[in-house]
Protein backbone atom coordinates (compact mmCIF):
# COMPACT_ATOMS: atom_id res chain seq x y z
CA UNK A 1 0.00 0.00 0.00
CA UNK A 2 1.25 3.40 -0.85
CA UNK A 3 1.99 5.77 2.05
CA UNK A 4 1.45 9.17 1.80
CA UNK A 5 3.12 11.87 -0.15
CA UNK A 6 5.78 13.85 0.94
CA UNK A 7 7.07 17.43 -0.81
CA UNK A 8 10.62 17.44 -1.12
CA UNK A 9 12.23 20.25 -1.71
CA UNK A 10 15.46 21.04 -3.26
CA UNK A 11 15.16 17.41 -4.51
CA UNK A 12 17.29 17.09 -7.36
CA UNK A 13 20.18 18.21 -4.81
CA UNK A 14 22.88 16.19 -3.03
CA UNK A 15 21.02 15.48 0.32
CA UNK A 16 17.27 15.27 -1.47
CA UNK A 17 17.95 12.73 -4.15
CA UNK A 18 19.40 10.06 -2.13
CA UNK A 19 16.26 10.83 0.34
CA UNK A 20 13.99 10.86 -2.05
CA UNK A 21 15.06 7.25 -3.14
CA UNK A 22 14.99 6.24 0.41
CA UNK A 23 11.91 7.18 0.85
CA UNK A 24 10.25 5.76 -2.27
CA UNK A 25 11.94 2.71 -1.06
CA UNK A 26 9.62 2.80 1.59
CA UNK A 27 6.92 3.27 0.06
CA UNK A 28 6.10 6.79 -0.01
CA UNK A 29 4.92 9.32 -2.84
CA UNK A 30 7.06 12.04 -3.77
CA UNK A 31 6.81 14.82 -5.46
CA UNK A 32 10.00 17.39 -5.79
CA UNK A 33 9.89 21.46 -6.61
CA UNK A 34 13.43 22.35 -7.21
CA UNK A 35 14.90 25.79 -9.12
CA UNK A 36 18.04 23.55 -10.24
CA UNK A 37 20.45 26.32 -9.81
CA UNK A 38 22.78 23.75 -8.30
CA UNK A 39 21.35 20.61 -9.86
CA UNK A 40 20.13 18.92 -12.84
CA UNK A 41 16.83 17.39 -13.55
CA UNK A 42 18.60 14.44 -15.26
CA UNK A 43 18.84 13.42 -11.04
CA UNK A 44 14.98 12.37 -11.96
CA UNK A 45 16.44 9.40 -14.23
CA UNK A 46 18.63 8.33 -11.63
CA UNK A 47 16.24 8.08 -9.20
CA UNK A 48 14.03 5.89 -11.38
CA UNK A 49 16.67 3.83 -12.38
CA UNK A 50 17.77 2.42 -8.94
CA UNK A 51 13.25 2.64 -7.82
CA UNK A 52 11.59 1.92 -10.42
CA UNK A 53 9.62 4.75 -9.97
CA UNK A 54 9.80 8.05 -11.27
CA UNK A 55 9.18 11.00 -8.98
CA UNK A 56 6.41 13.88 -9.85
CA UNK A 57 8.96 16.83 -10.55
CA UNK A 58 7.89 20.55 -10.77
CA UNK A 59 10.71 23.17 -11.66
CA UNK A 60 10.25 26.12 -9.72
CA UNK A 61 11.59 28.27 -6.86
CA UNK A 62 10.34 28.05 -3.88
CA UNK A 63 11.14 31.94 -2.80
CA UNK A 64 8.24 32.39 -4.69
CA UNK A 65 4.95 31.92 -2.63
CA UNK A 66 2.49 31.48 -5.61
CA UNK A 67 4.25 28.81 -6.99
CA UNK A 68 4.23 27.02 -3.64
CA UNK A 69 0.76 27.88 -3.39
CA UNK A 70 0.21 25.95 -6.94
CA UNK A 71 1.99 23.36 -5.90
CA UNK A 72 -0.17 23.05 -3.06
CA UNK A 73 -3.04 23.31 -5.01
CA UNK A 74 -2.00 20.65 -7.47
CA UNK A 75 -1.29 18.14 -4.66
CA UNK A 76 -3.56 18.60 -2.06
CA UNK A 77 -2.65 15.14 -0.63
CA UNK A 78 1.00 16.28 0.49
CA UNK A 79 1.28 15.36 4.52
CA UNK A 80 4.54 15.97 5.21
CA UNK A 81 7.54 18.28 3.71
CA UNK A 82 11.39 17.29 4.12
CA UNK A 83 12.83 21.09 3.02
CA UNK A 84 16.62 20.71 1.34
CA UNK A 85 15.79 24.19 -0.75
CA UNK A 86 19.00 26.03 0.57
CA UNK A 87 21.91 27.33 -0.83
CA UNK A 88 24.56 25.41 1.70
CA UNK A 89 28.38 26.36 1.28
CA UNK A 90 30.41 28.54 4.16
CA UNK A 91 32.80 29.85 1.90
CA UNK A 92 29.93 31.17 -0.73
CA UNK A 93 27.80 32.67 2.12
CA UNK A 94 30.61 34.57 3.08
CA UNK A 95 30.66 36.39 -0.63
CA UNK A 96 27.10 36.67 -0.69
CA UNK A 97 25.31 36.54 1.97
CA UNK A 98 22.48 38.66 0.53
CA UNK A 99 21.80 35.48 -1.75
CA UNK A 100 22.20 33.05 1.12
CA UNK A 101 19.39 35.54 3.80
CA UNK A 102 16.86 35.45 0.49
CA UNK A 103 16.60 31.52 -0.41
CA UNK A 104 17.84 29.88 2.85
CA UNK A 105 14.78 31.96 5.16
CA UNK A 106 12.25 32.95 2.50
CA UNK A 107 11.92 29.38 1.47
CA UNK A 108 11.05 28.24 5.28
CA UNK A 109 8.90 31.52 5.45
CA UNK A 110 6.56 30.37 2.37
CA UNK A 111 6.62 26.78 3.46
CA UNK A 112 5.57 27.61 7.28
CA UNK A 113 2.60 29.87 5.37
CA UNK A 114 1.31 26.93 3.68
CA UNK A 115 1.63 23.97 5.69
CA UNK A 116 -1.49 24.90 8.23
CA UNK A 117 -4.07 25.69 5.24
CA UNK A 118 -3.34 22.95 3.13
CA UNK A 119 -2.86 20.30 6.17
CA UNK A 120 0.25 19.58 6.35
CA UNK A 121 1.03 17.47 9.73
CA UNK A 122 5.14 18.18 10.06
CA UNK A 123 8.39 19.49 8.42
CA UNK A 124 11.72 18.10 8.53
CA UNK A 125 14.62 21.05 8.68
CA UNK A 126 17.84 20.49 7.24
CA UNK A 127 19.77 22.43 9.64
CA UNK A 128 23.59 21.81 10.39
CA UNK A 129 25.80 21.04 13.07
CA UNK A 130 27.52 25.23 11.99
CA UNK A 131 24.57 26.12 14.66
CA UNK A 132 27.13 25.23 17.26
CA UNK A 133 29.77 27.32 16.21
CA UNK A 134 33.35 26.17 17.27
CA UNK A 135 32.12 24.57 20.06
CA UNK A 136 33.74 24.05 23.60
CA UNK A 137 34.17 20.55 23.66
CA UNK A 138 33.60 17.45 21.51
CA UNK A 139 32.00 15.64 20.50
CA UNK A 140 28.66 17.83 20.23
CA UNK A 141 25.97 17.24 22.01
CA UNK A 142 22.59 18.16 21.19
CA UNK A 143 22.41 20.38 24.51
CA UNK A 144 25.38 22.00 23.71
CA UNK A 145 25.01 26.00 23.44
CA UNK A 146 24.17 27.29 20.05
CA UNK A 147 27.12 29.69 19.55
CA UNK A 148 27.42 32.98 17.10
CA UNK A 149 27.85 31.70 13.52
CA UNK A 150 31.22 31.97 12.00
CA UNK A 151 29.60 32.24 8.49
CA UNK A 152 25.96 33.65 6.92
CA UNK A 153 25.03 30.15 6.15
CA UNK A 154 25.48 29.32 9.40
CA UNK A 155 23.47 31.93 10.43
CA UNK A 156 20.49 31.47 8.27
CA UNK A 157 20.59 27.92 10.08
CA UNK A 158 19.96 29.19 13.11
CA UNK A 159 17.73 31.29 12.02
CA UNK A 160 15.89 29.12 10.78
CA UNK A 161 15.29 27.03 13.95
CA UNK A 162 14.08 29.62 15.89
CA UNK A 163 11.47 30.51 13.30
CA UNK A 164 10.69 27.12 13.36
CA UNK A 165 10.54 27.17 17.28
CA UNK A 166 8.69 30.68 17.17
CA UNK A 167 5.92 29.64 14.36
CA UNK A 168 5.02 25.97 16.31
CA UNK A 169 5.04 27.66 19.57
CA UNK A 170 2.26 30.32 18.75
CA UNK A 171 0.03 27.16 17.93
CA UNK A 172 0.56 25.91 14.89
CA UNK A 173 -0.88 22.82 13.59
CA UNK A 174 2.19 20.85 12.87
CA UNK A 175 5.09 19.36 14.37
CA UNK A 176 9.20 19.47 12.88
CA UNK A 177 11.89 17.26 12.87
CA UNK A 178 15.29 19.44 12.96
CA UNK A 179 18.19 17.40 12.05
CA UNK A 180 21.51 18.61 12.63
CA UNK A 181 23.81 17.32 9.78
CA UNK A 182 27.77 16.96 9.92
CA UNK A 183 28.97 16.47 6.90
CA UNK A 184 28.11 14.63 4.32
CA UNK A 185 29.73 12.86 1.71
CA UNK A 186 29.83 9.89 -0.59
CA UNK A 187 27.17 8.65 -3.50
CA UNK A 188 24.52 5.85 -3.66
CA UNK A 189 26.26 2.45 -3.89
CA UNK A 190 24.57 2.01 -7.75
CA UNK A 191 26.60 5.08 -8.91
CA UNK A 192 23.17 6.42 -10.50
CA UNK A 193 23.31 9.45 -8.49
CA UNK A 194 25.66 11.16 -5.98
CA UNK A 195 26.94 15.09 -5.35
CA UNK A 196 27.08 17.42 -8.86
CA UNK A 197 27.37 20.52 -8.36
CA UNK A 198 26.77 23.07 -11.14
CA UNK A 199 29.90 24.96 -11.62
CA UNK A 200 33.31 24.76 -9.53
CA UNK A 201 32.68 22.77 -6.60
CA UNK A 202 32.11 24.53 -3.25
CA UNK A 203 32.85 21.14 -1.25
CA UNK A 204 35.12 18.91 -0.31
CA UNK A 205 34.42 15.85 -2.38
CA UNK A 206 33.17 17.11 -5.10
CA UNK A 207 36.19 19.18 -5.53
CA UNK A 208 38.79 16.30 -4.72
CA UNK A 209 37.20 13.88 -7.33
CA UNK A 210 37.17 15.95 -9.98
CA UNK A 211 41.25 16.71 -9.03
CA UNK A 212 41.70 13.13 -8.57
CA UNK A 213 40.40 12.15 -12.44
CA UNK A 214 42.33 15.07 -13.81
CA UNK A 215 39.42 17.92 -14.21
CA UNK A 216 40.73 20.34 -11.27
CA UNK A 217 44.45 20.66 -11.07
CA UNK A 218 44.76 20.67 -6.96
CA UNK A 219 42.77 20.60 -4.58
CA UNK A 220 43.24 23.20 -1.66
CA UNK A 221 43.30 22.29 1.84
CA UNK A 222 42.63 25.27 3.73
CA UNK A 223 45.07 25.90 7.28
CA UNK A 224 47.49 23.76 8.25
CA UNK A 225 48.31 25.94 11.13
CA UNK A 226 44.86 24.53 13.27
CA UNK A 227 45.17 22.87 17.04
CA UNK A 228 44.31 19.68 15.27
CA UNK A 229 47.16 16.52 15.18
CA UNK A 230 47.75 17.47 11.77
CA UNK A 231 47.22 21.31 11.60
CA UNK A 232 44.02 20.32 9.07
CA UNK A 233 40.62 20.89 9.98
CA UNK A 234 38.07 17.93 11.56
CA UNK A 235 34.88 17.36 10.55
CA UNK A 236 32.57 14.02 10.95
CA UNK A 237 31.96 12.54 7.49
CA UNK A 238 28.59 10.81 7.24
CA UNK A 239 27.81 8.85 4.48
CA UNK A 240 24.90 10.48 2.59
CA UNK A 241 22.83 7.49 2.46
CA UNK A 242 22.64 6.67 6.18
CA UNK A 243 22.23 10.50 6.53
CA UNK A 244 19.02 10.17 3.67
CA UNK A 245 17.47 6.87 5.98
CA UNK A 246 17.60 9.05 8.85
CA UNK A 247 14.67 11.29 7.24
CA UNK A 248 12.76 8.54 6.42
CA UNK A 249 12.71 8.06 9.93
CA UNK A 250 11.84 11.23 10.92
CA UNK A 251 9.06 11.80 8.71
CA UNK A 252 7.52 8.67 9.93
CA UNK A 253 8.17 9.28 13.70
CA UNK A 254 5.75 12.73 12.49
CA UNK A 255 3.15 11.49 10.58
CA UNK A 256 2.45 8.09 13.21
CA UNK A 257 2.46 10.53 16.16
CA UNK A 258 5.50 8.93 18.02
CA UNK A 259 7.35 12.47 18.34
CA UNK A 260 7.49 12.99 22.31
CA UNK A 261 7.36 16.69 21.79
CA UNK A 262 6.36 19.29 18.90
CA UNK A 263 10.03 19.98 18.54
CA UNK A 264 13.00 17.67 18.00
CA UNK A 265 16.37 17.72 17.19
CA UNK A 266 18.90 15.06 16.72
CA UNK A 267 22.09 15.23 15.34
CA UNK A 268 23.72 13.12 12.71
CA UNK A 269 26.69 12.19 12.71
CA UNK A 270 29.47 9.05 12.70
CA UNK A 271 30.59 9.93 16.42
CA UNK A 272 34.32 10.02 14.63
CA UNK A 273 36.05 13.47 14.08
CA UNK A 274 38.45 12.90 10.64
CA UNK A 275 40.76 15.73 9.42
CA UNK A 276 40.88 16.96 5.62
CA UNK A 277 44.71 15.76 5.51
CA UNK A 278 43.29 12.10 6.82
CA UNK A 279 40.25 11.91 4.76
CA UNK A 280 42.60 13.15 1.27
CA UNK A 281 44.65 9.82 2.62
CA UNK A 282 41.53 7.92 3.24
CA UNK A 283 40.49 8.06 -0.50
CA UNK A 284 43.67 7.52 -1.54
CA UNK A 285 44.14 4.01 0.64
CA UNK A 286 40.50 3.12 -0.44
CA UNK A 287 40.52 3.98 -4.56
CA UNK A 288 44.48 3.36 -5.16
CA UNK A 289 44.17 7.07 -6.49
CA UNK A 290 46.54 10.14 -5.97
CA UNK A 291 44.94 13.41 -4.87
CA UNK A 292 47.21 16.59 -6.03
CA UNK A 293 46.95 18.97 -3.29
CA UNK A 294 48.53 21.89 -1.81
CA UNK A 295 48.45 23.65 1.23
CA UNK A 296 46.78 27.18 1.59
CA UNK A 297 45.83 30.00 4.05
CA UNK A 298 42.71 29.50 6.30
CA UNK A 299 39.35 29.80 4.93
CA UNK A 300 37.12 32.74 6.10
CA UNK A 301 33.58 31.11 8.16
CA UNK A 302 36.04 27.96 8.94
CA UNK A 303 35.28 25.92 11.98
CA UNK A 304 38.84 24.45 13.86
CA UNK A 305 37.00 21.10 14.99
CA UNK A 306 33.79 19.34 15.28
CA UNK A 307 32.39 16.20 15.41
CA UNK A 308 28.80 14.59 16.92
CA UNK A 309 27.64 13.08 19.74
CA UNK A 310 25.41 11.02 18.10
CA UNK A 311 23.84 8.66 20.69
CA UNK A 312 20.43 10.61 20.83
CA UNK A 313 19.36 9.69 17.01
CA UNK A 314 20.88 6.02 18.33
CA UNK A 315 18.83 5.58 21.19
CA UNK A 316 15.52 7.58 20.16
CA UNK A 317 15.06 7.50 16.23
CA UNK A 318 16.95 4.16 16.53
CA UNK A 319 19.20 5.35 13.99
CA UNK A 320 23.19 5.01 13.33
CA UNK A 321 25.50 5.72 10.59
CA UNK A 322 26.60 1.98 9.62
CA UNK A 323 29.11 3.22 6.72
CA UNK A 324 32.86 2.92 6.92
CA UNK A 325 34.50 6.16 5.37
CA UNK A 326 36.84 4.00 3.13
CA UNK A 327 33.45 2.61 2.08
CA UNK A 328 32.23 6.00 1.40
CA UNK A 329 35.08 7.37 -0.32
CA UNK A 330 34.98 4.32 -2.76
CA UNK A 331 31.02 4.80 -3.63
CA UNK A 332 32.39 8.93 -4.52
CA UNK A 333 34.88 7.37 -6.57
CA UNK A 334 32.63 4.89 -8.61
CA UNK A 335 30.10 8.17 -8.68
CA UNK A 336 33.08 10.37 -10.03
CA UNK A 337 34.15 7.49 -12.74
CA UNK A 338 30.24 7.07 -13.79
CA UNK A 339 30.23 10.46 -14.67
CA UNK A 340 33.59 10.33 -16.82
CA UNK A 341 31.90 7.21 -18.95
CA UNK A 342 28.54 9.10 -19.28
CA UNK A 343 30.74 12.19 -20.68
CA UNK A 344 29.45 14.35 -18.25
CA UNK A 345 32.69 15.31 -16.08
C-alpha cells in the first residue's frame, strides 16, 4: 500500500535525491519542486533507475509563494515536507550573503505559510551542526550552546530554527523534525546518483574527485596551522545514504504521532572526528588514487574542529550511521568514474 506523499524540496540536490530514493523505497509518494540552480533534472532518471519509480517533478523556486501555493493546489494530498531548498556552502555565504538571507529563510517563510491551510502534519529542517559554532568541547551534544555563527550560512541555520521554534510555539498545527547534519559525503552504492554541483565545486568531495580524475588541477586544503594533530581541519563525514534513511525516519516518527514533543532535534553524525589531511589519505588508501593537493591559508567562516555526539538519534530515532568512510570514499569514486563514462565530467 502506498503511504502518503511527501514534498521534497530542493530534490534534485545532493542530500534530497538520495532521500527521495529512500523514501520511495519505503513506500512513499514524492513529489520534488526544485529551481536547479545547483542541480540537474537528469537526477529524476537516476532516481528511477535504482526505484523503479519516477518522482512527480515541478521546476520552480520556492522563494516564490504562488508557486508554492500551486503546488499546493495541485497536490492537495501532500502530509509531510522534508525542506533541502537552501543554498549550503560557508565559503559562498561569506561572498554573498544577501543570496544566502533570500533563499535559505524565505523558502522556510513560504513553506511555514502553507503547511497549516493545506494540512500539512510536520516538516523536517535540514539544519547543520555550523549552529554550534566552534564549540567548547567534543564531540557535540545536542544540549550543547548554540554559539554565534562563523559564516551567513550558518546563520540562516539558526535562524531558521528559531522561526521554526517561534511559528510551532504560537500554535501551529504541525510538528518538525530538525536534524543537525555533519557532513556529508559519498554517492549511492549504484553510482546512478551522488553530489554534482553546477559549476566549480564549493565542497570537499566534489572538488577532490574531480582533481583526482584530472578535471581540477589541486585541490586546496585550507590551514594547516589549526590545534588539530595534523594542523588540518576535523569534521565528521557521514555517508549520505545513512544521513538520507535518517529522514525517512523522521518523517515517519511525524506522521504516526511517536514524536514525544512538537520539537525535535537530533544530530547526525558518525561519532568520529576525521581531518581533511586524513580523509585526502583515506580516499587515496581506499581507490588506489593520488589526490594533487597543496596547502593554503585559512578559509574565512572555517570551523577548527567538530564532530557529533550522536547517541540521541541512536537511542531515540533508533538510527546510526553503519558506513565505513573508506566505504564511502569508494562509492564517490565509482560516482566520479560514472560520470567520466557518461561524458558528463
Amino acid at each position: 500500500m502506498k503511504k502518503e506523499r511527501i514534498l521534497v524540496t530542493g530534490g534534485t540536490g545532493y542530500i534530497g535525491s538520495h532521500t527521495v530514493v529512500e523514501l520511495q523505497e519505503a513506500g512513499y509518494s514524492v513529489v520534488i519542486i526544485d529551481n536547479l540552480s545547483n542541480s540537474n533534472a537528469d537526477v529524476i532518471d537516476g532516481i528511477e533507475r535504482i526505484t523503479g519509480v519516477r518522482p512527480d517533478f515541478v521546476e520552480g523556486d520556492c522563494t516564490d509563494i504562488a508557486v508554492l501555493s500551486k503546488l499546493f493546489t495541485d497536490y492537495p494530498d501532500i502530509k509531510g515536507i522534508i525542506n533541502f531548498a537552501a543554498s549550503k556552502a560557508v565559503g559562498e555565504s561569506m561572498h554573498k550573503p544577501i543570496l544566502y538571507y533570500r533563499n535559505n529563510l524565505n523558502t522556510l517563510l513560504n513553506l511555514l505559510d502553507l503547511m497549516g491551510p493545506n494540512g500539512v502534519k510536520g516538516i523536517v529542517f535540514s539544519s547543520s551542526c555550523t549552529v554550534y559554532g566552534e564549540p567548547d568541547e567534543n564531540p557535540v551534544t545536542e544540549a550543547a550552546p548554540i554559539k554565534k555563527a562563523t559564516s551567513p550560512y550558518g546563520n540562516t541555520k539558526q535562524i531558521s530554527e528559531e522561526i521554526i521554534t517561534d511559528v510551532i510555539n504560537a500554535g501551529a498545527p504541525f510538528k518538525s523534525v530538525i536534524l543537525r547534519y555533519f557532513n556529508p559525503v559519498g554517492a549511492h552504492p549504484s553510482a546512478e546518483i551522488g553530489e554534482l554541483p553546477n559549476g566549480v565545486p564549493q565542497n570537499l568531495i566534489p572538488y577532490l574527485t574531480q582533481t583526482a580524475i584530472g578535471i581540477r588541477k589541486e585541490l586546496s586544503v585550507f590551514g594547516d596551522d589549526y590545534n588539530t594533530p595534523d594542523g588540518s581541519c576535523i569534521r565528521d563525514y557521514i555517508n549520505v545514504v545513512d544521513l538520507a534513511k535518517a529522514h525517512v525516519i523522521a518523517v515517519e516518527r511525524m506522521l504516526t504521532d511517536k514524536t514525544e514533543d512538537k520539537i525535535e532535534i537530533f544530530n547526525l553524525g558518525t561519532g568520529n572526528g576525521v581531518s581533511v589531511l586524513e580523509l585526502i589519505h583515506t580516499f587515496e588508501e581506499a581507490t588506489g588514487v593520488k589526490v594533487p593537493h597543496k596547502i593554503v591559508g585559512r578559509r574565512a567562516g572555517d570551523i577548527e574542529k567538530v564532530w557529533a555526539d550522536p547517541a540521541y538519534a541512536n537511542e531515540v530515532l533508533g538510527w546510526k550511521a553503519t558506513s565505513s568512510l573508506a566505504d564511502t570514499m569508494r562509492s564517490a569514486w565509482a560516482w566520479q568514474q560514472k560520470l567520466r563514462e557518461r561524458g558528463i565530467m
